[in-house]
N, C-alpha and C. Protein backbone atom coordinates (compact mmCIF):
# COMPACT_ATOMS: atom_id res chain seq x y z
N UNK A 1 33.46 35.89 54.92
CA UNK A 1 32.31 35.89 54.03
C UNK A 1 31.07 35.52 54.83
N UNK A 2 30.20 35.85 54.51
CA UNK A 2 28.75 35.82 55.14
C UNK A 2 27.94 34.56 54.50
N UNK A 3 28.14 33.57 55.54
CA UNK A 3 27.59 32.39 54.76
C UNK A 3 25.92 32.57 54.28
N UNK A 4 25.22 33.10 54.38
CA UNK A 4 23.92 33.28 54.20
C UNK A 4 23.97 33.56 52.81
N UNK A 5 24.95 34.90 52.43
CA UNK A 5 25.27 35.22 50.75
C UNK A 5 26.03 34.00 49.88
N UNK A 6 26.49 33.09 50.41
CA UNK A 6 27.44 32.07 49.81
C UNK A 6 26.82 31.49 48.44
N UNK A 7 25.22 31.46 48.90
CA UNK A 7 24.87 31.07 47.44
C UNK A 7 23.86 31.51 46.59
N UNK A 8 24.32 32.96 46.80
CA UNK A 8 23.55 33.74 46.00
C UNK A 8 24.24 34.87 44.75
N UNK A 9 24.39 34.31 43.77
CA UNK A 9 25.31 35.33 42.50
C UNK A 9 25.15 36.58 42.85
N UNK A 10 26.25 37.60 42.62
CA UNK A 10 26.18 39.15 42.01
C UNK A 10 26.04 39.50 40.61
N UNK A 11 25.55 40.26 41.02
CA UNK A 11 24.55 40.50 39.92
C UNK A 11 25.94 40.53 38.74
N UNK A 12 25.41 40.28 37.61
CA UNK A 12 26.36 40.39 36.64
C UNK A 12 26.51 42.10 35.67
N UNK A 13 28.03 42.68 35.39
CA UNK A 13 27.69 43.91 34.78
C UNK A 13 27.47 43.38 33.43
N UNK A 14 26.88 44.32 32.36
CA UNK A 14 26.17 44.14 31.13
C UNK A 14 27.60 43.77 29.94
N UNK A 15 27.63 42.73 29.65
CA UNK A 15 28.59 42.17 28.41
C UNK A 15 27.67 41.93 26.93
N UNK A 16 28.58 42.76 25.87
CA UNK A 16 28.42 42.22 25.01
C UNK A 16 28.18 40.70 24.86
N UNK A 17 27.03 40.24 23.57
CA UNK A 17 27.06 38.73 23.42
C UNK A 17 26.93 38.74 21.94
N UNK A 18 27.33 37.97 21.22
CA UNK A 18 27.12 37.14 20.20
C UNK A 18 28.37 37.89 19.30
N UNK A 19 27.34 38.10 17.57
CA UNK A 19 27.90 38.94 17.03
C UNK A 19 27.26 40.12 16.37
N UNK A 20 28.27 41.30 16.05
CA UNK A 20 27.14 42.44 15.78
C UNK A 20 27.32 42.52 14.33
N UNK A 21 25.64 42.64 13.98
CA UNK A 21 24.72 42.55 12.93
C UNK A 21 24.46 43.82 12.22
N UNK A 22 25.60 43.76 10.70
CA UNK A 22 25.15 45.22 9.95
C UNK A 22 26.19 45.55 9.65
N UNK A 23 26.01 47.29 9.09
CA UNK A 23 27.24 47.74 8.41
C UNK A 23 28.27 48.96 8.91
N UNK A 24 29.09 49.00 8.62
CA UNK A 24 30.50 49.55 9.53
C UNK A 24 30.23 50.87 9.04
N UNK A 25 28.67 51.71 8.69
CA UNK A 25 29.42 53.08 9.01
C UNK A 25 28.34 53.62 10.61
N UNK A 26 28.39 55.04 10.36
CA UNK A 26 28.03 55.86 11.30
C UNK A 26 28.78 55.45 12.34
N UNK A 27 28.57 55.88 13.68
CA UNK A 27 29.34 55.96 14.92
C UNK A 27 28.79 55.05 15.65
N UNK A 28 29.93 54.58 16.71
CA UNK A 28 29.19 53.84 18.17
C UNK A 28 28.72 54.48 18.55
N UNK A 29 27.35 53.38 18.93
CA UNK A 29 26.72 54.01 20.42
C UNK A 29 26.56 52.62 21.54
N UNK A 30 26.33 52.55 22.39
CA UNK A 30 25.97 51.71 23.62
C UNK A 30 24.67 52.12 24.33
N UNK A 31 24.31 51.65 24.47
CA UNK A 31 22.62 51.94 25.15
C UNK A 31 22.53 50.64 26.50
N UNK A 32 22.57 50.96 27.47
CA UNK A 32 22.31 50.21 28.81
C UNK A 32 22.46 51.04 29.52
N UNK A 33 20.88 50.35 30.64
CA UNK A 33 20.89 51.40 31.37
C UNK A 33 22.07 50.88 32.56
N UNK A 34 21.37 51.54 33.44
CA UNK A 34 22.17 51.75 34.62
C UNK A 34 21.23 50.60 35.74
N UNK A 35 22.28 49.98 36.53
CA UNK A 35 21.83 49.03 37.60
C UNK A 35 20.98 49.50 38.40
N UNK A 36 19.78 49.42 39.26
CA UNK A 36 19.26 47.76 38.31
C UNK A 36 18.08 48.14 37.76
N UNK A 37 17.80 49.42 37.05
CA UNK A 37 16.80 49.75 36.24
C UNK A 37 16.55 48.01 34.74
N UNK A 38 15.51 48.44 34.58
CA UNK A 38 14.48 47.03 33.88
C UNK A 38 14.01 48.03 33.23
N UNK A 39 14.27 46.79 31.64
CA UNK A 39 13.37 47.95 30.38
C UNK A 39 12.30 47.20 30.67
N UNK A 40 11.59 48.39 30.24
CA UNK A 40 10.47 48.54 30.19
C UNK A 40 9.12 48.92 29.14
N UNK A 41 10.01 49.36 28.24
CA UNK A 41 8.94 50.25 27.29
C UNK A 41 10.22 50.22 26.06
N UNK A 42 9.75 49.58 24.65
CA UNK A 42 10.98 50.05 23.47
C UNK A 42 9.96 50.33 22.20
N UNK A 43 10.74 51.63 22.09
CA UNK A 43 10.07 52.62 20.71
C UNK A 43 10.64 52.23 19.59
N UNK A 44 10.00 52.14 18.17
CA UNK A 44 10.95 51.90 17.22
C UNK A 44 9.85 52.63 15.94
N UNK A 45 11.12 53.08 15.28
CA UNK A 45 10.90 54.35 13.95
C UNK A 45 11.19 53.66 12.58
N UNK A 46 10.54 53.17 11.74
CA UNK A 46 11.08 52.65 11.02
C UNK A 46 10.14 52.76 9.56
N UNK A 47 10.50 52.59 8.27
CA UNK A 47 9.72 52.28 7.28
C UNK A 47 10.82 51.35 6.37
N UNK A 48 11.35 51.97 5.70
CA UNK A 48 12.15 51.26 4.54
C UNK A 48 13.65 50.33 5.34
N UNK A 49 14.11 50.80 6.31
CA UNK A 49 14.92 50.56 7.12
C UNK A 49 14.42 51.11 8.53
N UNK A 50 15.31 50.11 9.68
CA UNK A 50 14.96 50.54 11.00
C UNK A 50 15.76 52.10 11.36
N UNK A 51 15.18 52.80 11.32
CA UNK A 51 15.50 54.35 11.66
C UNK A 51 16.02 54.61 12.79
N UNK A 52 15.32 54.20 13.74
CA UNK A 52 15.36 54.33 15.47
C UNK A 52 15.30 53.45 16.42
N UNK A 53 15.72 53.48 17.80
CA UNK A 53 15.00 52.49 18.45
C UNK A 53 15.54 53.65 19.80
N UNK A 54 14.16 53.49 20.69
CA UNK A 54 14.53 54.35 21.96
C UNK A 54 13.72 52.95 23.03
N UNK A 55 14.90 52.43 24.39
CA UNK A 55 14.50 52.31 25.15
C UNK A 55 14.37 52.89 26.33
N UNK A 56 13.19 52.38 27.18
CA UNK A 56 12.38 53.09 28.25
C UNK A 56 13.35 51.79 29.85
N UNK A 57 13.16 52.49 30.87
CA UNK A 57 13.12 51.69 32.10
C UNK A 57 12.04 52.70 32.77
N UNK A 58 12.36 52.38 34.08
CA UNK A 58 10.84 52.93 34.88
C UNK A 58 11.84 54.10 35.79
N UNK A 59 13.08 54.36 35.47
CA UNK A 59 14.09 55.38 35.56
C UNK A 59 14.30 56.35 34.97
N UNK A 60 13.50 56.23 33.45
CA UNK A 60 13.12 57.51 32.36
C UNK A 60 13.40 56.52 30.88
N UNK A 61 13.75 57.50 30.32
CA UNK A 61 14.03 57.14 28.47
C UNK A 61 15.40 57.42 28.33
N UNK A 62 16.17 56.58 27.84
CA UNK A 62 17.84 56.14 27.71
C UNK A 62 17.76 57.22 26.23
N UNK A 63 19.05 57.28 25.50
CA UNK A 63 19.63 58.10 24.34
C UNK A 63 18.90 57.27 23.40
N UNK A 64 18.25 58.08 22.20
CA UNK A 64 17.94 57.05 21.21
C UNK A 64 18.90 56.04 20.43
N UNK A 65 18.97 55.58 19.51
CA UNK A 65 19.67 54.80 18.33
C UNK A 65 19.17 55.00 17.33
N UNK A 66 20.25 55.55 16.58
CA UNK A 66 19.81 55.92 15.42
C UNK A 66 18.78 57.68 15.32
N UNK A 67 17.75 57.21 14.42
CA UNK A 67 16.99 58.87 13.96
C UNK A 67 15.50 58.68 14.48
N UNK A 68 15.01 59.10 14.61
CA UNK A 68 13.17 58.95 13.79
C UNK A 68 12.48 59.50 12.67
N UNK A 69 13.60 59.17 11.53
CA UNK A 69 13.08 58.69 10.33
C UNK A 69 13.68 59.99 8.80
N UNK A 70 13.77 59.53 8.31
CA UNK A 70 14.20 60.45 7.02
C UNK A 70 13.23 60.76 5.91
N UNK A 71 12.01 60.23 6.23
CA UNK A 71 10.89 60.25 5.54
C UNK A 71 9.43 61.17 6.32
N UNK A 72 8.88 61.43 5.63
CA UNK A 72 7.30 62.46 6.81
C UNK A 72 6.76 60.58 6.96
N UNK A 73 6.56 59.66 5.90
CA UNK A 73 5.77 58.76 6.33
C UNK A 73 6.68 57.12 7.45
N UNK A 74 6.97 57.92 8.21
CA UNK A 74 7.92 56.87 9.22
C UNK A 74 7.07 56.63 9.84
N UNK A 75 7.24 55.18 10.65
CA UNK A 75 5.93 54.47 11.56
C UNK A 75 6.74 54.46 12.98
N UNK A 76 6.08 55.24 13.59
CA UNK A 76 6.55 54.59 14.93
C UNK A 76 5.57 53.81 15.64
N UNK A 77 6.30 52.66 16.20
CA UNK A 77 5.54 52.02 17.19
C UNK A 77 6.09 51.28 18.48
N UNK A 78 4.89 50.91 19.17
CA UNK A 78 5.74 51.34 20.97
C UNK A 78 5.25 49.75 21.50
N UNK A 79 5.90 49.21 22.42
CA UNK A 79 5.82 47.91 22.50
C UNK A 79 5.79 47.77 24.41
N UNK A 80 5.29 47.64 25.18
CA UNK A 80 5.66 47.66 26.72
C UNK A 80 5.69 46.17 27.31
N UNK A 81 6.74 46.29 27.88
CA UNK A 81 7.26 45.00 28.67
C UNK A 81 6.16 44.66 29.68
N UNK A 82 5.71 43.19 30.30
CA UNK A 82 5.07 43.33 31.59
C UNK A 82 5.71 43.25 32.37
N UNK A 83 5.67 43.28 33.37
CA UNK A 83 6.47 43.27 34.65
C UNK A 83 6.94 41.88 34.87
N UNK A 84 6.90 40.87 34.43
CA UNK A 84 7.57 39.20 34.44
C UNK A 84 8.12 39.20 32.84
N UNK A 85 8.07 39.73 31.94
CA UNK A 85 8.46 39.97 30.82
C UNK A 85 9.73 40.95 30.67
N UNK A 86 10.76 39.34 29.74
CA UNK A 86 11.77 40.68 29.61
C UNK A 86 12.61 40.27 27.99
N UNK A 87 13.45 40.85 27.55
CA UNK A 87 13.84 40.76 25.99
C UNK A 87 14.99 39.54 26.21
N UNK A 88 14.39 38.25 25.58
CA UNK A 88 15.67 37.38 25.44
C UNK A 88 16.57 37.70 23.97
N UNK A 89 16.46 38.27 22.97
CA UNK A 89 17.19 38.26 21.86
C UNK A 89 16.51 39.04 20.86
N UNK A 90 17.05 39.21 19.45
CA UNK A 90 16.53 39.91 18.30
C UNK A 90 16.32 39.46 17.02
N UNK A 91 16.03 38.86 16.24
CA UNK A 91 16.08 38.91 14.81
C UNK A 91 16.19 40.11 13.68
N UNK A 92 17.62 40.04 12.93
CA UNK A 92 17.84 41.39 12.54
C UNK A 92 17.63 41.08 11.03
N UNK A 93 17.46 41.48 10.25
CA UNK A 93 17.82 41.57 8.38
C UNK A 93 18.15 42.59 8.21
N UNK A 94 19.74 42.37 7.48
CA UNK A 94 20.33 43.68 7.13
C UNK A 94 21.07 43.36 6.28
N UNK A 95 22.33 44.23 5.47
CA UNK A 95 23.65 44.44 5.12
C UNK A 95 24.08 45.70 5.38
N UNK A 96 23.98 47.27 5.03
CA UNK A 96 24.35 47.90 5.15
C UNK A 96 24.18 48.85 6.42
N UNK A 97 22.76 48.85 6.89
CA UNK A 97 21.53 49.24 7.69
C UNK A 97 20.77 47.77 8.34
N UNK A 98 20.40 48.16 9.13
CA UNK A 98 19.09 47.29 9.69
C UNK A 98 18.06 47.58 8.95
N UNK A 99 17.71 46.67 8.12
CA UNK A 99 16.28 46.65 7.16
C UNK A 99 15.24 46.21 8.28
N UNK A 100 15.20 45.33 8.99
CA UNK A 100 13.78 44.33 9.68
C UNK A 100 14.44 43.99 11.13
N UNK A 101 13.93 44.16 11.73
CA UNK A 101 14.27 43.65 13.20
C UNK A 101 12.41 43.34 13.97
N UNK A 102 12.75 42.04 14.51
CA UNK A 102 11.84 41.64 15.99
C UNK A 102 11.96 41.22 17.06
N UNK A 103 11.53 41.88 17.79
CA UNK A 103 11.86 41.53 19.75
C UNK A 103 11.47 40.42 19.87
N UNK A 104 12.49 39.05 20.89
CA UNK A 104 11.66 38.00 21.22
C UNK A 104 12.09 38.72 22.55
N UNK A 105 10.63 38.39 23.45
CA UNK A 105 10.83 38.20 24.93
C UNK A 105 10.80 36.45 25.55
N UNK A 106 10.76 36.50 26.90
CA UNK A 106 10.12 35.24 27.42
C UNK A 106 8.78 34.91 27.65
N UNK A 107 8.03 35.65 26.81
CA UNK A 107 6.46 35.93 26.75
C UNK A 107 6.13 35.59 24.99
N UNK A 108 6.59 36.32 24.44
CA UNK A 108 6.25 36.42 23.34
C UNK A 108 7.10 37.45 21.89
N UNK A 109 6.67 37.42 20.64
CA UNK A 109 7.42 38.00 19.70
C UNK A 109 6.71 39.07 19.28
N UNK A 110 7.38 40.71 19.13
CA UNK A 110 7.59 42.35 18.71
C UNK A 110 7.74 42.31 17.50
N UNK A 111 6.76 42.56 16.37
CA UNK A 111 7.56 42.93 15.06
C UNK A 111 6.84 41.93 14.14
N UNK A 112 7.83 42.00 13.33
CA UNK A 112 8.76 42.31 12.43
C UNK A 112 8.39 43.95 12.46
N UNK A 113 9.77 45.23 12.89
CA UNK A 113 9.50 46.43 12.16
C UNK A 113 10.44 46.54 11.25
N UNK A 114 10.27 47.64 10.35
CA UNK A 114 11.03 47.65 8.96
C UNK A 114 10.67 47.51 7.72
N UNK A 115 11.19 47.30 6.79
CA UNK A 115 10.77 47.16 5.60
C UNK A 115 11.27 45.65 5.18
N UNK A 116 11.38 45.09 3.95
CA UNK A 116 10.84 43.69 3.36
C UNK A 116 12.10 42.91 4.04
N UNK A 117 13.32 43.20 4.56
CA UNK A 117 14.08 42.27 4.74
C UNK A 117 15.23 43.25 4.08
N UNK A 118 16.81 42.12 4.59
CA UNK A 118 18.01 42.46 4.11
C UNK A 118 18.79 41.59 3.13
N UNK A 119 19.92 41.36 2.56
CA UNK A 119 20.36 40.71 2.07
C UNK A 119 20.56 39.20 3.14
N UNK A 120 21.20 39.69 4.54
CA UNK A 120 21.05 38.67 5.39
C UNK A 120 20.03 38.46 6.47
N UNK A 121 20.49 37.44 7.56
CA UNK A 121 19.34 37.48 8.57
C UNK A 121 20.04 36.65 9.62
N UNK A 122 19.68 37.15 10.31
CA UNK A 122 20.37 36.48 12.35
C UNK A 122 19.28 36.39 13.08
N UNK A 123 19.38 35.67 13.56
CA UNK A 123 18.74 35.88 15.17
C UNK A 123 19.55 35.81 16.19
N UNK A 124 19.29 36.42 16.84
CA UNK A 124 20.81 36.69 18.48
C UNK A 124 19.62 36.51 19.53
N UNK A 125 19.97 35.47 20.08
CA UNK A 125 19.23 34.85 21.69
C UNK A 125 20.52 34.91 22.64
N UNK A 126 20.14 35.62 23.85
CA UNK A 126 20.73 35.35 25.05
C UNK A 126 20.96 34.30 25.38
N UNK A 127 22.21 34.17 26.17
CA UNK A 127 21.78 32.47 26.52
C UNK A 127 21.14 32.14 27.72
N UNK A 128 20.43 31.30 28.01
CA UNK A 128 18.95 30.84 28.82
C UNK A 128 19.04 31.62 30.37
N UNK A 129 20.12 31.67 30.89
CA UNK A 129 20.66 32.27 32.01
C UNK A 129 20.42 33.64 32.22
N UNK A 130 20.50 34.45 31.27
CA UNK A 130 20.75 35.90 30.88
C UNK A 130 19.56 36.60 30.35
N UNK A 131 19.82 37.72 30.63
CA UNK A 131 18.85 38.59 29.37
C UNK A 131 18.97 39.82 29.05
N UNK A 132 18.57 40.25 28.06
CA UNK A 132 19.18 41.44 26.95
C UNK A 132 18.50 42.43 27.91
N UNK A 133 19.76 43.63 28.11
CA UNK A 133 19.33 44.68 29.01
C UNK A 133 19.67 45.95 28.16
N UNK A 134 20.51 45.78 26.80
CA UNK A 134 20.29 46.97 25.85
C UNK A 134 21.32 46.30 24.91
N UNK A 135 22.10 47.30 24.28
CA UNK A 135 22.55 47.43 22.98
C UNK A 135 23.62 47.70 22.35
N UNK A 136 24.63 47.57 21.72
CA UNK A 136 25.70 48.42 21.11
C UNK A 136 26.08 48.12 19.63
N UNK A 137 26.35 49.07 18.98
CA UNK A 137 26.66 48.69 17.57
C UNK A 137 26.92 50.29 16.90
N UNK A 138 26.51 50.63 16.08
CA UNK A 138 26.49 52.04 15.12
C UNK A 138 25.35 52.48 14.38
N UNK A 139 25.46 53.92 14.62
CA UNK A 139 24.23 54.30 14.29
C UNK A 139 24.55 56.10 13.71
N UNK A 140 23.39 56.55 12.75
CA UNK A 140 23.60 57.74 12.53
C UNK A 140 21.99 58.13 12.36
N UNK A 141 21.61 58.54 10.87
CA UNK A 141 20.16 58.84 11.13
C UNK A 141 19.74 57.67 10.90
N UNK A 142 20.36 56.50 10.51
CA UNK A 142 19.45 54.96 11.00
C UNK A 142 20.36 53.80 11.77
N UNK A 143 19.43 52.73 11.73
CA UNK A 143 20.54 52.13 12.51
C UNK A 143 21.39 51.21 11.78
N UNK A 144 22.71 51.52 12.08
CA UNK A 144 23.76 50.82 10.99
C UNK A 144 23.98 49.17 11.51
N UNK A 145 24.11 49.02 12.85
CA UNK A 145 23.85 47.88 13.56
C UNK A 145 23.59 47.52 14.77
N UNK A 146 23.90 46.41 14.97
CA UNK A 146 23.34 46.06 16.76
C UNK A 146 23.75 44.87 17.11
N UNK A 147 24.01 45.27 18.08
CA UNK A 147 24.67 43.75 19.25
C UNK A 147 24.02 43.55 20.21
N UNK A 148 23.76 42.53 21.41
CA UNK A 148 23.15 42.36 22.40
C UNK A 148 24.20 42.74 23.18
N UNK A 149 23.55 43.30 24.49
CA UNK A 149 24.18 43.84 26.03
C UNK A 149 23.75 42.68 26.45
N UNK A 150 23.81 41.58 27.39
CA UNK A 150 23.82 40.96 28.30
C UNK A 150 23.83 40.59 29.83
N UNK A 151 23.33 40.76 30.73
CA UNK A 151 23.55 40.90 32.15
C UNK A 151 22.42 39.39 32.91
């Protein structure tokens, strides 16, 4: 072993964390990018429920989640990371769908997008070590749920 590397971690691959938030239909999806792309840029479609969410790295634009929107009057809006800024966790309100979701970073808080709230409510924080590098849960034309990726 190369004592110079002895005390320096590898990088960690992306693990699920907490628990995932919402309701058991539509299909999996997973959204993380690829090593060692950094989001950068996250889109989100939403009015009555969260519709969409597309993240960006500086590698291109990953698969969306979910739709952009089932309605003509859907809001999209676009949020960009700074370059020392990155997503520690989410606040979701849901039961069936994601009604309300907001980005916390280590900078500051995204949101509330969505409509008035869900029957419930979470917040999912990384833990202090870590930070949210994407997503997994179910989705069809909205988003049914969401989990944190971790790395």
């Amino acid at each position: 072993m190369n004592p110079l590397r002895a005390n320096i971690p590898a990088p960690s691959a992306p693990q699920e964390y907490g628990e995932e938030c919402g309701g058991k239909g539509g299909v999996p999806y997973l959204c993380v990018p690829p090593a060692p792309a950094r989001l950068t840029k996250v889109t989100v479609w939403h009015r009555d429920y969260v519709d969409g969410l597309q993240l960006e790295t500086g590698l291109g634009v990953l698969p969306r989640i979910g739709g952009t929107g089932r309605h003509r009057d859907v809001r999209q809006d676009t949020f960009t990371l700074g370059a020392d800024e990155h997503l520690t966790g989410v606040t979701v309100e849901y039961w069936q769908y994601l009604d309300r979701i907001t980005f916390h970073t280590n900078k500051q808080d995204h949101g509330p997008f969505g409509g008035t709230g869900g029957a419930l409510r979470k917040t999912l924080r990384a833990p202090t070590d870590r930070r949210v590098v994407g997503f997994r849960g179910r989705h069809w034309q909205l988003v049914d749920s969401i989990q944190l990726m971790v790395a």
